[in-house]
PDB file of N, CA and C in Angstrom:
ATOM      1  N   UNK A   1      -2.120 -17.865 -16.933  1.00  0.00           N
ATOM      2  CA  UNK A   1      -1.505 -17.348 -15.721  1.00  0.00           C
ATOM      3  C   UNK A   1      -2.596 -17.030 -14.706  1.00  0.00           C
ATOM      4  N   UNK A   2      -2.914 -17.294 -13.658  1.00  0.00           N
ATOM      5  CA  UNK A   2      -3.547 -17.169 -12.272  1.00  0.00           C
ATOM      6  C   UNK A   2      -3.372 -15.545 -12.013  1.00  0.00           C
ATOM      7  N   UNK A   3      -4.410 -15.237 -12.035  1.00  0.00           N
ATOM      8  CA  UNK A   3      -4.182 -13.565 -11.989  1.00  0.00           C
ATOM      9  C   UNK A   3      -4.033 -13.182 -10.023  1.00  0.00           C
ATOM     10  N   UNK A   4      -4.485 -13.973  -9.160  1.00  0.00           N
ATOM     11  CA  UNK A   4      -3.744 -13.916  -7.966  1.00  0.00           C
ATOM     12  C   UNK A   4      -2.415 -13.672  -8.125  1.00  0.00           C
ATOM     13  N   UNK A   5      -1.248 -14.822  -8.730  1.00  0.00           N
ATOM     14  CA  UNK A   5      -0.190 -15.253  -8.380  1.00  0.00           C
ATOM     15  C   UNK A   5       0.254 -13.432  -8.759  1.00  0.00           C
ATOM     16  N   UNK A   6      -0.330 -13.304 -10.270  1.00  0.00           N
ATOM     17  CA  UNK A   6       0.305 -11.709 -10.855  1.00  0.00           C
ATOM     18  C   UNK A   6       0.268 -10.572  -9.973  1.00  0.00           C
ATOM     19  N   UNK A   7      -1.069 -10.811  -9.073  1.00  0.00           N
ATOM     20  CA  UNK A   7      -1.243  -9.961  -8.100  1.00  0.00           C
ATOM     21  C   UNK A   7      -0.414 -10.245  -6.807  1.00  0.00           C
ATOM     22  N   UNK A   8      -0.221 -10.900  -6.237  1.00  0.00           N
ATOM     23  CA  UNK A   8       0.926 -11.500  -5.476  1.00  0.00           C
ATOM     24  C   UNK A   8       2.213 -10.821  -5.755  1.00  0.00           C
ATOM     25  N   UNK A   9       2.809 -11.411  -6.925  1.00  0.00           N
ATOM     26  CA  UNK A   9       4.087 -10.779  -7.611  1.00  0.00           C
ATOM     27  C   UNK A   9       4.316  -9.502  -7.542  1.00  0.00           C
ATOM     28  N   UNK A  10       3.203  -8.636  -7.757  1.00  0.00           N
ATOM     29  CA  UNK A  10       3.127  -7.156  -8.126  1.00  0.00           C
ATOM     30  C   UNK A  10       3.326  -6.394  -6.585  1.00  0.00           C
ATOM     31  N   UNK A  11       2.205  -7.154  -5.679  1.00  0.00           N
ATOM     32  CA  UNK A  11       2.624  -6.911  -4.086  1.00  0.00           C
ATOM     33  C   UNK A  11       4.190  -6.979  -4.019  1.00  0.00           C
ATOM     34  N   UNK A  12       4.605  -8.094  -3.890  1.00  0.00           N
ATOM     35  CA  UNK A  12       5.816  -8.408  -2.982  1.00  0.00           C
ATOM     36  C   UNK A  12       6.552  -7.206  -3.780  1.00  0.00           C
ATOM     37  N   UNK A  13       6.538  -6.879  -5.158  1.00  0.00           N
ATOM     38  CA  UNK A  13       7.757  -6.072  -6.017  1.00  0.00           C
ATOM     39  C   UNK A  13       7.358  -4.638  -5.269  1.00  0.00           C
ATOM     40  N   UNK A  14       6.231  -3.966  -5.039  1.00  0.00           N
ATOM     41  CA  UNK A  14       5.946  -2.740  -4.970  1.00  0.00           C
ATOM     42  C   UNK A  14       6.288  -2.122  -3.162  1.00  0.00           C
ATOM     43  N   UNK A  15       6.088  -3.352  -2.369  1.00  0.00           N
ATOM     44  CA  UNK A  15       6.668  -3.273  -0.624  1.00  0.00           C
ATOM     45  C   UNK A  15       8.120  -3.452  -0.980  1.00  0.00           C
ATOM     46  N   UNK A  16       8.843  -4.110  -1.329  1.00  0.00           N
ATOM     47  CA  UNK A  16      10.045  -4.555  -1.650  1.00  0.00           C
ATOM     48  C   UNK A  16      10.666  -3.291  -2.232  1.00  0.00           C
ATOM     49  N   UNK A  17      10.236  -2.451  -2.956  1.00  0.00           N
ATOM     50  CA  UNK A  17      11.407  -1.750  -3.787  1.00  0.00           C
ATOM     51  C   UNK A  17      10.519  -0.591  -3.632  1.00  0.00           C
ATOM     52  N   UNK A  18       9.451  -0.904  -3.181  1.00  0.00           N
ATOM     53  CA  UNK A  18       9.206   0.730  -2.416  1.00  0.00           C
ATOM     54  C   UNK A  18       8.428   1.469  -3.130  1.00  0.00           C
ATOM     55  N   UNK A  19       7.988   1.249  -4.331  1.00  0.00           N
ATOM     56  CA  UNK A  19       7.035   2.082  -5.522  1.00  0.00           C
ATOM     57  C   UNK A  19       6.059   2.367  -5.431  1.00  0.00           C
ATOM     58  N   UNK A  20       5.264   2.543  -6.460  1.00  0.00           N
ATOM     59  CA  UNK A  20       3.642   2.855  -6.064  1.00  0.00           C
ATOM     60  C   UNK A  20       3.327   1.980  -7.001  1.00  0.00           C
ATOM     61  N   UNK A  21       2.144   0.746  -6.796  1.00  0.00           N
ATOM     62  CA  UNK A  21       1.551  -0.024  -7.739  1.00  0.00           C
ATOM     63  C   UNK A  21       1.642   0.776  -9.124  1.00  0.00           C
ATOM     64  N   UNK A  22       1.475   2.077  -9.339  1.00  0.00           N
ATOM     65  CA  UNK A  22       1.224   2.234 -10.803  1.00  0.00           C
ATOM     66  C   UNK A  22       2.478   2.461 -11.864  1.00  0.00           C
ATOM     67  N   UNK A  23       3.385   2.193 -11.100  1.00  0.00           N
ATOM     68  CA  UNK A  23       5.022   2.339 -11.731  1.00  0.00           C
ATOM     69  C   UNK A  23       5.645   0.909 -11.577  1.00  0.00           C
ATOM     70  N   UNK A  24       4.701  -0.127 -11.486  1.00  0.00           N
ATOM     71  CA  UNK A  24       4.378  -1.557 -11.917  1.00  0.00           C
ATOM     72  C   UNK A  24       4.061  -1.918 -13.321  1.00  0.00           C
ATOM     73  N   UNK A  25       4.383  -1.471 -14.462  1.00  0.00           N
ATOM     74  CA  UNK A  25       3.630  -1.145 -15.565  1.00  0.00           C
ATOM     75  C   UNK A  25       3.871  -2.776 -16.693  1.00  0.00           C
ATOM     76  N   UNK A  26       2.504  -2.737 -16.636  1.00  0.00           N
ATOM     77  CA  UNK A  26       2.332  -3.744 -17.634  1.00  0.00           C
ATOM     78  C   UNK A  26       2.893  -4.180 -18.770  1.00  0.00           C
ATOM     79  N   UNK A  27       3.614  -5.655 -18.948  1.00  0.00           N
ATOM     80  CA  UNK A  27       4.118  -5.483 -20.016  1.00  0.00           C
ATOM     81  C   UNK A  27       5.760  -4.992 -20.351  1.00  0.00           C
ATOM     82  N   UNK A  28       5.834  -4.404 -19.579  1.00  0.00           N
ATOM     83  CA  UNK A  28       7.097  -4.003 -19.509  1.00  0.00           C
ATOM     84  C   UNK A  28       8.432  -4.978 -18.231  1.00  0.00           C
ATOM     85  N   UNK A  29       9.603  -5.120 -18.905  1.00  0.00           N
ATOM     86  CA  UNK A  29      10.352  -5.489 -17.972  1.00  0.00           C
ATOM     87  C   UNK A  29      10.797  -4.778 -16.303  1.00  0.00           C
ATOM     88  N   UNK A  30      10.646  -5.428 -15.362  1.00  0.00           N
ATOM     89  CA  UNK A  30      11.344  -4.601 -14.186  1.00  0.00           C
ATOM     90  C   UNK A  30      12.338  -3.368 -14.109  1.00  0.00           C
ATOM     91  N   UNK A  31      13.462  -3.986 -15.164  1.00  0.00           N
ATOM     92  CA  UNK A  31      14.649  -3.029 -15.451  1.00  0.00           C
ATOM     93  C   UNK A  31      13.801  -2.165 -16.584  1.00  0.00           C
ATOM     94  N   UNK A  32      13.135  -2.293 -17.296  1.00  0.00           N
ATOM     95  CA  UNK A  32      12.711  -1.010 -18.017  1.00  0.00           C
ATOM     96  C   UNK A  32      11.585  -0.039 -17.271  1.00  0.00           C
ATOM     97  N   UNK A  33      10.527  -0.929 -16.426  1.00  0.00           N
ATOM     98  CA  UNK A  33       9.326   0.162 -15.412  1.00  0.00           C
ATOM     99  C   UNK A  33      10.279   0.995 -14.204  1.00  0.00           C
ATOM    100  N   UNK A  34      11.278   0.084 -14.016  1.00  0.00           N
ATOM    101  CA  UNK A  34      11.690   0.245 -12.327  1.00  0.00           C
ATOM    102  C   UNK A  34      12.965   0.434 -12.433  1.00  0.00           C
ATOM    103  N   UNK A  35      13.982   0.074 -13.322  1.00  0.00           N
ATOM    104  CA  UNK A  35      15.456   0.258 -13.272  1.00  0.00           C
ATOM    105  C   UNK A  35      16.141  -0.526 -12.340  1.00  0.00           C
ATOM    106  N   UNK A  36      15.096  -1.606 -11.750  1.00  0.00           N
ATOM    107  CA  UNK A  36      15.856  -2.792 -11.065  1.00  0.00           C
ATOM    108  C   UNK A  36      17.554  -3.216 -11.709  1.00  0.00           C
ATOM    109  N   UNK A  37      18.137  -3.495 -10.494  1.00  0.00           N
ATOM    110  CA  UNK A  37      19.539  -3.776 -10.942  1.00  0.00           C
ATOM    111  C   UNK A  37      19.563  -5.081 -10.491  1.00  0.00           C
ATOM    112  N   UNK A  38      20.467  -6.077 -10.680  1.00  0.00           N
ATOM    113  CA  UNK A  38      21.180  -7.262 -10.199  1.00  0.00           C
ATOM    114  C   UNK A  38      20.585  -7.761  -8.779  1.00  0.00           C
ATOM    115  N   UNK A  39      21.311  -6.409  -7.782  1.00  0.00           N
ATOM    116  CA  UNK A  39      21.494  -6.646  -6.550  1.00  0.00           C
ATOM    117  C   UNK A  39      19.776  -6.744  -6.004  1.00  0.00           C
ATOM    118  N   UNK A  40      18.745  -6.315  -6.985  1.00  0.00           N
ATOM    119  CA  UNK A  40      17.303  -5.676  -5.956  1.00  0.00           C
ATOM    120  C   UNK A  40      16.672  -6.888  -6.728  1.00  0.00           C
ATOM    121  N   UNK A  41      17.304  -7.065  -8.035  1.00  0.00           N
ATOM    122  CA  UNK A  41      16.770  -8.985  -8.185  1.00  0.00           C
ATOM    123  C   UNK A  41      16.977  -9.942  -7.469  1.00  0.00           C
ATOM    124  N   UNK A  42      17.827  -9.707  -6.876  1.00  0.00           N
ATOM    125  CA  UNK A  42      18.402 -10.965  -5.969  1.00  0.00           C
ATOM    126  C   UNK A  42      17.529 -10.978  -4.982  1.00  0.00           C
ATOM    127  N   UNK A  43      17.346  -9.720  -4.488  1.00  0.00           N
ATOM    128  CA  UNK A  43      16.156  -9.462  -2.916  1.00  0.00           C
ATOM    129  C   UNK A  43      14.766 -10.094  -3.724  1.00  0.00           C
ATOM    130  N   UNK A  44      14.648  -9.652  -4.741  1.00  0.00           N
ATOM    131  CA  UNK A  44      13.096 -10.104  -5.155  1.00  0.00           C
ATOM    132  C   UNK A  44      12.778 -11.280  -5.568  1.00  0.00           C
ATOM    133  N   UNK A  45      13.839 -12.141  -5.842  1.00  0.00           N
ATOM    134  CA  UNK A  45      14.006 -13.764  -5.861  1.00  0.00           C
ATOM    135  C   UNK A  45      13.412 -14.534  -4.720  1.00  0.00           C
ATOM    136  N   UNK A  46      14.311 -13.732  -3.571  1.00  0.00           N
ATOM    137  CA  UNK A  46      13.955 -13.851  -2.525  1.00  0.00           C
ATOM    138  C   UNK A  46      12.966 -13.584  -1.676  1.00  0.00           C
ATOM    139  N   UNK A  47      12.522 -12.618  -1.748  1.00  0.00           N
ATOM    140  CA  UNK A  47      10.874 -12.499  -1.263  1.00  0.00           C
ATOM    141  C   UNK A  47       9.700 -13.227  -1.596  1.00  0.00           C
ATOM    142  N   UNK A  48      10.497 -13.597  -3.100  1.00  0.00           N
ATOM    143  CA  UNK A  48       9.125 -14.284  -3.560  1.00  0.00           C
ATOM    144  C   UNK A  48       9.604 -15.246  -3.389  1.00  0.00           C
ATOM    145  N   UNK A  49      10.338 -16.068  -3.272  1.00  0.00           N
ATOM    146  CA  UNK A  49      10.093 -17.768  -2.683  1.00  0.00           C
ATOM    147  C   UNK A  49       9.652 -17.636  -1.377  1.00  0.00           C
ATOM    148  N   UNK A  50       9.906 -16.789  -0.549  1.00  0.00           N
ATOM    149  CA  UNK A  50       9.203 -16.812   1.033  1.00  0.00           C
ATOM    150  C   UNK A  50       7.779 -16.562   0.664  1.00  0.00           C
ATOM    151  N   UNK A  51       6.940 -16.257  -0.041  1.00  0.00           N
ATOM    152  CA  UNK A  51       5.712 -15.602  -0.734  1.00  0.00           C
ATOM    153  C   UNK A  51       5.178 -16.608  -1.090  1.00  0.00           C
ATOM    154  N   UNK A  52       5.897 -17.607  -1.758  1.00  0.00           N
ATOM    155  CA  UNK A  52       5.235 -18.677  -2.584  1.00  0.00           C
ATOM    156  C   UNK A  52       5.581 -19.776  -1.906  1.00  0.00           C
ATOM    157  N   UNK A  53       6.803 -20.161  -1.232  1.00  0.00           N
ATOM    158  CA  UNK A  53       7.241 -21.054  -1.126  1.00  0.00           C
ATOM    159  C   UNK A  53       7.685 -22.017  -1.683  1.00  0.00           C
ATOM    160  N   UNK A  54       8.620 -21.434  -2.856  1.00  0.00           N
ATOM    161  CA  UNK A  54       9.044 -22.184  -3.690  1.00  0.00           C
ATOM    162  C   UNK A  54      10.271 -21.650  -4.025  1.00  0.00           C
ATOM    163  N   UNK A  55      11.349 -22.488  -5.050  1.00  0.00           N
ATOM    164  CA  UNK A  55      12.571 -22.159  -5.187  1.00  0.00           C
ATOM    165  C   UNK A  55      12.701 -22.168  -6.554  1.00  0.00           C
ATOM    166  N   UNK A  56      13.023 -20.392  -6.485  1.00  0.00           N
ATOM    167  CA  UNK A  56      13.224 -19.626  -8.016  1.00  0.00           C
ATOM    168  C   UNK A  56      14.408 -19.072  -7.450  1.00  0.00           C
ATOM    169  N   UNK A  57      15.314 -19.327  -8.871  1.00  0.00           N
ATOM    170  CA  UNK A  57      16.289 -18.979  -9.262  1.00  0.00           C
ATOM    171  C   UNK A  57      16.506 -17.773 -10.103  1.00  0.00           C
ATOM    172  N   UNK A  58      17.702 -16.914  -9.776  1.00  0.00           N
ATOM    173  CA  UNK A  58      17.569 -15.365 -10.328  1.00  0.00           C
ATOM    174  C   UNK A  58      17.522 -15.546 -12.118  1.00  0.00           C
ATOM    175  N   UNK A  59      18.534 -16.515 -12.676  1.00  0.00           N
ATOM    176  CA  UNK A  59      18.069 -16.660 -13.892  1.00  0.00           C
ATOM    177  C   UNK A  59      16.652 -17.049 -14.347  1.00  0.00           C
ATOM    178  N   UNK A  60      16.136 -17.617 -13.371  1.00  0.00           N
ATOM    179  CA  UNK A  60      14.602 -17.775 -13.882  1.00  0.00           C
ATOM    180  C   UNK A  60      13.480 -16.714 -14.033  1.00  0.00           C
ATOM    181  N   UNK A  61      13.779 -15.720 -13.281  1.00  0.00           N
ATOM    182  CA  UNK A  61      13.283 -14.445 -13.236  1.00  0.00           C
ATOM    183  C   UNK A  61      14.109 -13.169 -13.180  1.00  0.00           C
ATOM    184  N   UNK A  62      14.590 -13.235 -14.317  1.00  0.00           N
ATOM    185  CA  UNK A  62      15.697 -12.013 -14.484  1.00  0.00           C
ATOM    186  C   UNK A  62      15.128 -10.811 -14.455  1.00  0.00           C
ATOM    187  N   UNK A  63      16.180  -9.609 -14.433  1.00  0.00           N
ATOM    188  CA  UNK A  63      15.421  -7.917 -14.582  1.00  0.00           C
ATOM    189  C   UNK A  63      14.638  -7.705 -15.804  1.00  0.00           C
ATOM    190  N   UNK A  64      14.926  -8.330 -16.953  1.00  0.00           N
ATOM    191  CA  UNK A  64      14.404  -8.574 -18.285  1.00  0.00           C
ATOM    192  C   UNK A  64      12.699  -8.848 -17.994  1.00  0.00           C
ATOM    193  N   UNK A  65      12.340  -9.671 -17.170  1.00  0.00           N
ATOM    194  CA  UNK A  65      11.054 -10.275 -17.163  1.00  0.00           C
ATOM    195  C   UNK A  65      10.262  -9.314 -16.839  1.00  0.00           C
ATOM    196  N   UNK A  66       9.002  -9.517 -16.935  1.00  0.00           N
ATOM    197  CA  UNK A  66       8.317  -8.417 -16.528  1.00  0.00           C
ATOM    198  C   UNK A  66       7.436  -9.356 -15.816  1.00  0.00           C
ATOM    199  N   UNK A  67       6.137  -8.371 -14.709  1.00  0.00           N
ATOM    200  CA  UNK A  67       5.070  -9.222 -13.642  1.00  0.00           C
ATOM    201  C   UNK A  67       4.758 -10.633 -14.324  1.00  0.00           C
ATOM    202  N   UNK A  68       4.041  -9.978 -15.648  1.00  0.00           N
ATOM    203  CA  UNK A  68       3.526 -11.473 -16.104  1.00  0.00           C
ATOM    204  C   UNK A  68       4.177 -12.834 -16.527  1.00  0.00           C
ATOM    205  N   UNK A  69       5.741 -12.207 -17.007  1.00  0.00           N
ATOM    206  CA  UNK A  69       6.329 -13.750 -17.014  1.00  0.00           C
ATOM    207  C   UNK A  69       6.907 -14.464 -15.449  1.00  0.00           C
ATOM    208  N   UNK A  70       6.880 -13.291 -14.785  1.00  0.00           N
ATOM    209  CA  UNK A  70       7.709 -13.877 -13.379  1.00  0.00           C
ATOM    210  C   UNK A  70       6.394 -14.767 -12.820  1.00  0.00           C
ATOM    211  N   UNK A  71       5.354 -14.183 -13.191  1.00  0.00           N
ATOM    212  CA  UNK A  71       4.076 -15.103 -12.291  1.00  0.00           C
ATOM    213  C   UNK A  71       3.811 -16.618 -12.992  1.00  0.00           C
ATOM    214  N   UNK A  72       4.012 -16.523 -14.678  1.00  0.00           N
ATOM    215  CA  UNK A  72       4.135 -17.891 -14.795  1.00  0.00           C
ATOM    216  C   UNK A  72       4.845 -18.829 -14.623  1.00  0.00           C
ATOM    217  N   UNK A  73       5.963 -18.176 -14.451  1.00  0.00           N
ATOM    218  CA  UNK A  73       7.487 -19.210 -13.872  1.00  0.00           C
ATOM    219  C   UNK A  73       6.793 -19.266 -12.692  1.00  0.00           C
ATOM    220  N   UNK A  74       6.125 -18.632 -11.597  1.00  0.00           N
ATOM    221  CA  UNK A  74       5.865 -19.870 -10.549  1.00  0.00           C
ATOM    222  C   UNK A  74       4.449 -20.486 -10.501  1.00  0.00           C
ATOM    223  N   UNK A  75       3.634 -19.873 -11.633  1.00  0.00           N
ATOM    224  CA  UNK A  75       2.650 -20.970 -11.607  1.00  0.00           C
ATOM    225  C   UNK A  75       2.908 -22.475 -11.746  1.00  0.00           C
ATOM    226  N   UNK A  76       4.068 -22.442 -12.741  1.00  0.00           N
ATOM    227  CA  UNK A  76       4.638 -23.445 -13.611  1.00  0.00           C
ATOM    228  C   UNK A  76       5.334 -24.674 -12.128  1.00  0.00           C
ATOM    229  N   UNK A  77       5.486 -23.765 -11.271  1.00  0.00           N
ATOM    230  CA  UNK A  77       6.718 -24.398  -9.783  1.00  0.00           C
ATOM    231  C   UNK A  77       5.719 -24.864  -8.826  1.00  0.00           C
ATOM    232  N   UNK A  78       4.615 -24.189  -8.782  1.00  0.00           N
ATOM    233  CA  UNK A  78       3.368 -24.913  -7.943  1.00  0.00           C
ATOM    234  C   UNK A  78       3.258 -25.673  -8.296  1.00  0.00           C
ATOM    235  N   UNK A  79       2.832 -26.681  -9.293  1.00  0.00           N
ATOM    236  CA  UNK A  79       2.246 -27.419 -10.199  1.00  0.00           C
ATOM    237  C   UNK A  79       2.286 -28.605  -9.559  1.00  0.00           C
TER     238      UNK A  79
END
């Protein structure tokens, strides 16, 4: 995984939903660090294809995922 892209990811989630980088927590899913719901996945789908420029789908990066799998699903979309 491209530790930019993770860092990227971690940006857009922490302006987006308003947190403080350190309630970003490693390892852990969104819905378990952050209590992300449905509706604030959908926004963060969305930020990050404007971010990356690419087209991710909410099942591809569900609340389940955490920074590091969401960053390889779009390393994987750059390609």
């Amino acid at each position: 995984m491209n530790m930019d892209t993770k860092t990227k990811v971690k940006d857009v989630i922490v302006k987006l939903l308003k947190v403080k980088p350190e309630e970003v927590r490693e390892g852990l899913s969104l819905e378990q660090s952050l209590g992300v719901d449905s509706t604030e996945m959908v926004e963060v789908c969305i930020a990050l294809q404007k971010e990356f420029g690419i087209s991710i789908y909410e099942k591809e990066v569900a609340k389940q995922h955490s920074v590091e799998q969401i960053a390889k699903v779009i390393d994987s979309k750059k390609k």
